[in-house]
Structures are given as structure tokens and as C-alpha cells.
C-alpha atoms as a PDB file:
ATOM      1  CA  UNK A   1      38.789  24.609 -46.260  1.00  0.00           C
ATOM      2  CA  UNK A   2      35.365  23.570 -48.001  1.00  0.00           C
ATOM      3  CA  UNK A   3      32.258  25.610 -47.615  1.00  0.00           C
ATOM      4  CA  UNK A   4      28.476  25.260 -47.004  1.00  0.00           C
ATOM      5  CA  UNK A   5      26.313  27.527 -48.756  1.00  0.00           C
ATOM      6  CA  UNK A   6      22.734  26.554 -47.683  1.00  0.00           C
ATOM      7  CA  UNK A   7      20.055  26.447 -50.551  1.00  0.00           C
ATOM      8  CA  UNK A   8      16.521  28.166 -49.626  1.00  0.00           C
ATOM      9  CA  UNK A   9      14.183  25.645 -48.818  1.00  0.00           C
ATOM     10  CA  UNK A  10      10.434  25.443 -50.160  1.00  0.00           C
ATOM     11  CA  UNK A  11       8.042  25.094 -47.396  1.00  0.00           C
ATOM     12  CA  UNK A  12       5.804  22.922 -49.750  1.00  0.00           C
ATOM     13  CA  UNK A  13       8.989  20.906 -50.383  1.00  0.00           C
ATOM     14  CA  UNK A  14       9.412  20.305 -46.655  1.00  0.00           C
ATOM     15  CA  UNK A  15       6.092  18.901 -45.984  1.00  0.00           C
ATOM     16  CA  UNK A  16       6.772  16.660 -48.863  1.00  0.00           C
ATOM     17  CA  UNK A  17       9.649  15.604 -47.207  1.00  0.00           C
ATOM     18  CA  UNK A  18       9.123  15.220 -43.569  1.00  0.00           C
ATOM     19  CA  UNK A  19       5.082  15.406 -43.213  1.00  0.00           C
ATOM     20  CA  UNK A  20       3.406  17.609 -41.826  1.00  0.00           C
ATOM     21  CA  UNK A  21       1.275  18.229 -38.435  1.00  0.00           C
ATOM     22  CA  UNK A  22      -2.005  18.497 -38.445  1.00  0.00           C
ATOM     23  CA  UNK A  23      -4.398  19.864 -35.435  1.00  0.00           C
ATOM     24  CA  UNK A  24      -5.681  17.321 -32.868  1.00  0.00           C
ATOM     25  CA  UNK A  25      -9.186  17.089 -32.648  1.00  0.00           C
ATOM     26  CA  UNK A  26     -11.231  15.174 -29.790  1.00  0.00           C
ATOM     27  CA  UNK A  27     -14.730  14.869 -30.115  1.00  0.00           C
ATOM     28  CA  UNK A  28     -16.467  14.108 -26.172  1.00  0.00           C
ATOM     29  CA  UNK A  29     -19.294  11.673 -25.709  1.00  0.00           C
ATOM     30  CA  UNK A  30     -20.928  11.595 -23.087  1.00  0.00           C
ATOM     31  CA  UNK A  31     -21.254   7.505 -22.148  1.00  0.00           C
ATOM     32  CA  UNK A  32     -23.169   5.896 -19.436  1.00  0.00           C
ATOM     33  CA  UNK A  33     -22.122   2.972 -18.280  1.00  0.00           C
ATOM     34  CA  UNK A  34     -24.855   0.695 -16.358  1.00  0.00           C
ATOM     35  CA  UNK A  35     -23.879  -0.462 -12.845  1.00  0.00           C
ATOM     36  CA  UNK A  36     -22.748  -4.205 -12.670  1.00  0.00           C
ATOM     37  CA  UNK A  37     -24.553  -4.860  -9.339  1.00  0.00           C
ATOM     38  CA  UNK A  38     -25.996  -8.008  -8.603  1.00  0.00           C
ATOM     39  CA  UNK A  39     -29.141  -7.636  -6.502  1.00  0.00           C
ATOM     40  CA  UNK A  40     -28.096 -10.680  -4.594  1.00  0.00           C
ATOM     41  CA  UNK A  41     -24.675  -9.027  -3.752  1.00  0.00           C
ATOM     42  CA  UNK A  42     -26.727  -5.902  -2.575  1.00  0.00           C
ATOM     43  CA  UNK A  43     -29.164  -7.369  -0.666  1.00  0.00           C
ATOM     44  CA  UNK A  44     -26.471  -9.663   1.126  1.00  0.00           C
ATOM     45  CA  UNK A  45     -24.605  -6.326   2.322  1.00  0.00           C
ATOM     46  CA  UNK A  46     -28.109  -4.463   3.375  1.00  0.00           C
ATOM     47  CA  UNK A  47     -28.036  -7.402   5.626  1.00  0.00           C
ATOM     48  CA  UNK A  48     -27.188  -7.112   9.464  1.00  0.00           C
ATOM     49  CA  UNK A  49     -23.666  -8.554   9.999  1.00  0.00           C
ATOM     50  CA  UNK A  50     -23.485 -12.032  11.578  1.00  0.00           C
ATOM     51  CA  UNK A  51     -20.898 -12.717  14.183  1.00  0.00           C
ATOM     52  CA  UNK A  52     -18.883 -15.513  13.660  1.00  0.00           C
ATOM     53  CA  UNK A  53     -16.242 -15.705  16.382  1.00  0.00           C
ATOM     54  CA  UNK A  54     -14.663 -13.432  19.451  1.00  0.00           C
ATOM     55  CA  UNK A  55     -10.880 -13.520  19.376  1.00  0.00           C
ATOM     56  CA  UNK A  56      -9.101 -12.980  22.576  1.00  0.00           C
ATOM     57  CA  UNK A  57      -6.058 -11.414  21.619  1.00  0.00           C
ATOM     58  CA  UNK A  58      -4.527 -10.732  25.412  1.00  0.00           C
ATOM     59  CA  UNK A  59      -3.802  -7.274  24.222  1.00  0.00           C
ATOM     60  CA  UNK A  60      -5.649  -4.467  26.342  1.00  0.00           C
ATOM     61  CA  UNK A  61      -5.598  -2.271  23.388  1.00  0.00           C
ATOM     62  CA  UNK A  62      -5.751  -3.947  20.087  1.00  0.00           C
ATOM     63  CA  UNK A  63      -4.144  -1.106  17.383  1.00  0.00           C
ATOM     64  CA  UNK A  64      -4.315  -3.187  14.166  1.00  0.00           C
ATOM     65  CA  UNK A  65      -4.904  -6.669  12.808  1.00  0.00           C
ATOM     66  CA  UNK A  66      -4.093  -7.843   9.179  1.00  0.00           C
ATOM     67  CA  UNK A  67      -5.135 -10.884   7.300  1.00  0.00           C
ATOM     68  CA  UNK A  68      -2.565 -13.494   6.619  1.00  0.00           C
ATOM     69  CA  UNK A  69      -5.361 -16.004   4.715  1.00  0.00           C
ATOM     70  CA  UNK A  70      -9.030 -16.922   4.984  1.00  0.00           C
ATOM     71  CA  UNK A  71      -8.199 -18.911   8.311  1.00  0.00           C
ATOM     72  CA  UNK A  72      -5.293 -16.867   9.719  1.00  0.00           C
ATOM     73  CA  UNK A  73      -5.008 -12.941  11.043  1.00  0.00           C
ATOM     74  CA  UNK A  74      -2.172 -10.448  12.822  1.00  0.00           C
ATOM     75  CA  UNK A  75      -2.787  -9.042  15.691  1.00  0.00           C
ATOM     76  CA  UNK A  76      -0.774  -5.949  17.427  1.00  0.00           C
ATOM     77  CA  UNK A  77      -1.659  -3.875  20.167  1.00  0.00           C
ATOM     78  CA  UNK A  78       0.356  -1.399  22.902  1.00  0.00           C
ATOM     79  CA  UNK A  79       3.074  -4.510  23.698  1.00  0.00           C
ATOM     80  CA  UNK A  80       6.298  -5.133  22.031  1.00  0.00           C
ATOM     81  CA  UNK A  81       4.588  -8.148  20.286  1.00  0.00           C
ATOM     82  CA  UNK A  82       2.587  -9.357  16.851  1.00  0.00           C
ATOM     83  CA  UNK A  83       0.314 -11.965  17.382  1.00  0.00           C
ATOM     84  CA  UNK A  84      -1.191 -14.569  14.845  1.00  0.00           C
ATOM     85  CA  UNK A  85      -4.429 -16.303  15.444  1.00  0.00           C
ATOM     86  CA  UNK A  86      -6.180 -18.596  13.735  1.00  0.00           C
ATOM     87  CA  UNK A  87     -10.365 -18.358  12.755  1.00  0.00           C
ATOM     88  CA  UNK A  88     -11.066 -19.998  16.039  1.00  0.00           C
ATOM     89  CA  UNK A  89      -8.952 -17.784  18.511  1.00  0.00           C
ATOM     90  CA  UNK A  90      -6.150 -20.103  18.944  1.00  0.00           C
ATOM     91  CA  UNK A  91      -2.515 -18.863  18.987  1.00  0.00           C
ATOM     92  CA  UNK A  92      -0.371 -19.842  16.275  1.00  0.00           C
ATOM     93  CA  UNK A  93       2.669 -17.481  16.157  1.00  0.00           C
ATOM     94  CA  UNK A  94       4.033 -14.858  18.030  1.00  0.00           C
ATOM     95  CA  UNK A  95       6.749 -12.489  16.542  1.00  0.00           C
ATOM     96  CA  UNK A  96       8.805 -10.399  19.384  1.00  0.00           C
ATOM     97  CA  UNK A  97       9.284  -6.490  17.636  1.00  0.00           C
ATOM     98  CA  UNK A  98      12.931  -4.953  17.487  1.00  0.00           C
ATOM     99  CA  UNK A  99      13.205  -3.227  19.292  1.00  0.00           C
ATOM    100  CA  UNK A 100      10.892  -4.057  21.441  1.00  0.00           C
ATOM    101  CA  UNK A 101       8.342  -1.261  20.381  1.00  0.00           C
ATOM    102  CA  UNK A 102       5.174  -2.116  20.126  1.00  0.00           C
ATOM    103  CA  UNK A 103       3.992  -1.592  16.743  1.00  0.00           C
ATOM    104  CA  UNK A 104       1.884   1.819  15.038  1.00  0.00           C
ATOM    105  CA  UNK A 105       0.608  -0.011  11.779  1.00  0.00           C
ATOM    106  CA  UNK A 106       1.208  -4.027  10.865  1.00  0.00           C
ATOM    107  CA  UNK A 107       1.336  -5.491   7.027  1.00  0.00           C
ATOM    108  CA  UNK A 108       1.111  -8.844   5.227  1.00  0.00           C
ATOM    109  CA  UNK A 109       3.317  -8.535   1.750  1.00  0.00           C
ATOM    110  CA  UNK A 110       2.522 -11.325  -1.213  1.00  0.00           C
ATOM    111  CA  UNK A 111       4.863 -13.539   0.561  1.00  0.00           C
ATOM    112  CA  UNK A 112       3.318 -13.913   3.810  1.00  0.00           C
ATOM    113  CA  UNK A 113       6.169 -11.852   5.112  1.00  0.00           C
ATOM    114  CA  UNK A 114       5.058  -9.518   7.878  1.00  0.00           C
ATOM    115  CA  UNK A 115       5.654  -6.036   7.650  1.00  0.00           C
ATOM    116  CA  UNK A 116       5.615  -3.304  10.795  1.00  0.00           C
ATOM    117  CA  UNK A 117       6.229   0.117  11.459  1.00  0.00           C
ATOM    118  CA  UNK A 118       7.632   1.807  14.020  1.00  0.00           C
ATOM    119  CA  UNK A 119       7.863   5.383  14.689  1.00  0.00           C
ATOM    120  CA  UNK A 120      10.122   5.625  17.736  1.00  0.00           C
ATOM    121  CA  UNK A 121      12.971   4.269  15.435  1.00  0.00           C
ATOM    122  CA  UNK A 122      11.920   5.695  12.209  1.00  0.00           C
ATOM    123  CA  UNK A 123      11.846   2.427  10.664  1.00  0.00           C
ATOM    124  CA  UNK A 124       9.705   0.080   8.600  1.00  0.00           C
ATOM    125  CA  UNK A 125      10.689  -4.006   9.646  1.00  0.00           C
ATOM    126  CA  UNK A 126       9.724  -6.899   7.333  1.00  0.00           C
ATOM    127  CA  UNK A 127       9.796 -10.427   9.175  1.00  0.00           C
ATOM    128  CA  UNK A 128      10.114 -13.822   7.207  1.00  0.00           C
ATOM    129  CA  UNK A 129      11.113 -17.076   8.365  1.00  0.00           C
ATOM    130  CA  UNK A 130      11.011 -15.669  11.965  1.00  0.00           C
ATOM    131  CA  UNK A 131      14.274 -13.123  10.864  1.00  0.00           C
ATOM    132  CA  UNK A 132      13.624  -9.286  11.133  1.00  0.00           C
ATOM    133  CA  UNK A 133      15.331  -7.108   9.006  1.00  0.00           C
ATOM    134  CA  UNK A 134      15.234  -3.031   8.512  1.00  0.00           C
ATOM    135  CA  UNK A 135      14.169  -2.553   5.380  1.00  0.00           C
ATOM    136  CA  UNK A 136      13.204   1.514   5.744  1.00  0.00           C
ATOM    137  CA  UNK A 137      15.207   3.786   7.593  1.00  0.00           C
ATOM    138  CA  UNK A 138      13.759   7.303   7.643  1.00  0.00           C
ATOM    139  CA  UNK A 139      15.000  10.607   8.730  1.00  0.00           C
ATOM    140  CA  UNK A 140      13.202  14.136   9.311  1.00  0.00           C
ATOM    141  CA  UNK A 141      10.348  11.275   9.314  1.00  0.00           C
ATOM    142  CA  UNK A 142       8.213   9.003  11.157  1.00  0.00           C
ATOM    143  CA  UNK A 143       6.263   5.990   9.739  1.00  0.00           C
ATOM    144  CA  UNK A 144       3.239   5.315  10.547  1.00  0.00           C
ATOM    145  CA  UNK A 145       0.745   3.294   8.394  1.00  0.00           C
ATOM    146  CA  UNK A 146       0.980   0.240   5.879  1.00  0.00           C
ATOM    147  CA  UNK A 147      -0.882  -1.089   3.113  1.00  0.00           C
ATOM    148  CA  UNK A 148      -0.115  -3.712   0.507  1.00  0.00           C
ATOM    149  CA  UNK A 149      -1.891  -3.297  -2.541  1.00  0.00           C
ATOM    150  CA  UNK A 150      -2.879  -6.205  -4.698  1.00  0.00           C
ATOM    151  CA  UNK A 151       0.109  -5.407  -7.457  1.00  0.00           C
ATOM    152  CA  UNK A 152       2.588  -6.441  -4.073  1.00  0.00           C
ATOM    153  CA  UNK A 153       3.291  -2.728  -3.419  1.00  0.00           C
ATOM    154  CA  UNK A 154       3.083  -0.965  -0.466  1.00  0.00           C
ATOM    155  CA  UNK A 155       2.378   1.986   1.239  1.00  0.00           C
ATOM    156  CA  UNK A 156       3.766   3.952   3.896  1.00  0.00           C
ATOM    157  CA  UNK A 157       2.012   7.091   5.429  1.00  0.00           C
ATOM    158  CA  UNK A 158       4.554   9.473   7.455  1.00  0.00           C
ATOM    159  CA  UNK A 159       4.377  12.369   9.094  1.00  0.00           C
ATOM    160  CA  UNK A 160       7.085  14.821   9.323  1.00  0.00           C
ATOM    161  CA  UNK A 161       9.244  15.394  13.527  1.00  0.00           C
ATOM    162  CA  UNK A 162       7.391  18.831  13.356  1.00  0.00           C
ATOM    163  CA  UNK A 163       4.512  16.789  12.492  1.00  0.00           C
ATOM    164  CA  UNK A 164       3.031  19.833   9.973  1.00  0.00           C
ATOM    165  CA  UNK A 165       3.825  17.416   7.028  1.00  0.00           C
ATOM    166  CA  UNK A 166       2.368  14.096   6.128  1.00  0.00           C
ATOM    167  CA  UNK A 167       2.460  11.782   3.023  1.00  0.00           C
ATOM    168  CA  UNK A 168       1.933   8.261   1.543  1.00  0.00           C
ATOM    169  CA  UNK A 169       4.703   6.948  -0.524  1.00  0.00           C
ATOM    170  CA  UNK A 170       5.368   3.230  -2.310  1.00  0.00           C
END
């Protein structure tokens, strides 16, 4: 059977082999950066707000509205219904929820799909082409509210059945 019999190794040699590490140093500077404010953009928000329309939505308590464009917005309130309007008030679109649950929080996703949550059934829906489809099931927890962020991702708060837990996941 062969043998090994290692040979002592120089430390020197080993750096000239493999390298060696050297500390990291940081140096910190202090930079300021100067604000990229327009004074127009400033002024315009100082402002009073002008109102441009009243929307009539039919529900007796509105819980959340989400853009779908410039000219379009969802509506939901305390009725098993999501309501889209356009700029003027008029109806276009009404989606019926599953299961017939009014909704706690309503979503737009990058593909005009709507998205709603409902906490009774522990699930998050996502409606396109006027087909509803589970697409979060939860269990221990209850969603609540939505966001899509401008990457396409989105965000679900929850709160735990105890409710002494809460947290926002993608």
C-alpha cells in the first residue's frame, strides 16, 4: 500500500502560492447630496387641492378603491361586489366576489388583473378575463391588505387567528 509523508510547508512559500489576505480598510465620507426639488413641483403641492369629480359608488361604506389607469378606478365597500368606474362616475364593470364576501383590501397587478383579499376564507383571489381563481390559501392566517409595487410584486399584510401576530410578505 503506498504512503504519504507530508513535507513541512513554508509559510512564505504559501503566500507565494495562493496569495495572501490583506485587512479591509473603508475610509467614510461624509457626502451631501443637494435635493432635486423643483420649486414649481413644490409650490404646485403647497397648493389647496382642486376637486375634480364626486363618484357615486352606491356603496354605503366605501373600504378601498385602486387605480386601474388615468381614466379608470376599483371600488369595494361592505357588499359582496368590486366596482369599476370611470373619471366621470359612470359604471363600467362590476366583478361579483367568491364567495360572496365583501372584500378587506382590493389590488390592480401589471396586467390589469384584479386582485382581493378576503379574510373570512383566508384567501387572496386574482380576477382576469372576468374568471376568479384562488391564488393564496392561508392557514393560522388571515389576509388583509394588498399592494403592487412597481417591479409587479405584491404585498400581503396578515394578521395571525389570535391576532397577536402580523406581517407583510411578497
Amino acid at each position: 500500500m503506498p504512503g504519504y509523508i507530508p513535507k513541512p510547508i513554508e509559510k512564505e512559500d504559501l503566500h507565494g502560492l495562493i496569495g495572501k489576505l490583506t485587512p479591509l480598510t473603508t475610509t467614510l465620507e461624509e457626502r451631501v447630496l443637494p435635493a432635486k426639488t423643483s420649486n414649481a413641483l413644490v409650490e404646485e403641492l403647497l397648493d389647496e387641492p382642486e376637486l375634480l369629480n364626486t363618484i357615486k359608488t352606491g356603496f354605503q361604506y366605501l373600504r378601498s378603491i385602486t387605480c386601474l389607469n388615468e381614466d379608470q378606478m376599483w371600488t369595494s365597500g361592505q357588499a359582496a361586489d368590486i366596482r369599476c368606474f370611470n373619471i366621470e362616475g359612470v359604471l363600467q364593470n362590476t366583478i361579483e366576489t367568491q364567495p360572496r364576501e365583501w372584500p378587506d383590501d382590493i389590488a390592480v397587478d401589471k396586467d390589469s388583473s384584479i386582485l382581493y383579499s378576503e379574510r373570512g376564507e383566508r384567501t387572496v383571489y386574482k380576477v382576469k378575463n372576468e374568471h376568479t381563481e384562488e391564488i393564496i390559501k392561508l392557514q393560522e392566517w388571515k389576509p388583509s391588505q394588498l399592494c403592487v409595487t412597481s417591479s409587479g410584486d405584491f404585498l400581503l399584510t396578515m394578521y395571525s387567528d389570535d391576532e397577536t401576530q402580523s406581517r407583510v410578505v411578497r
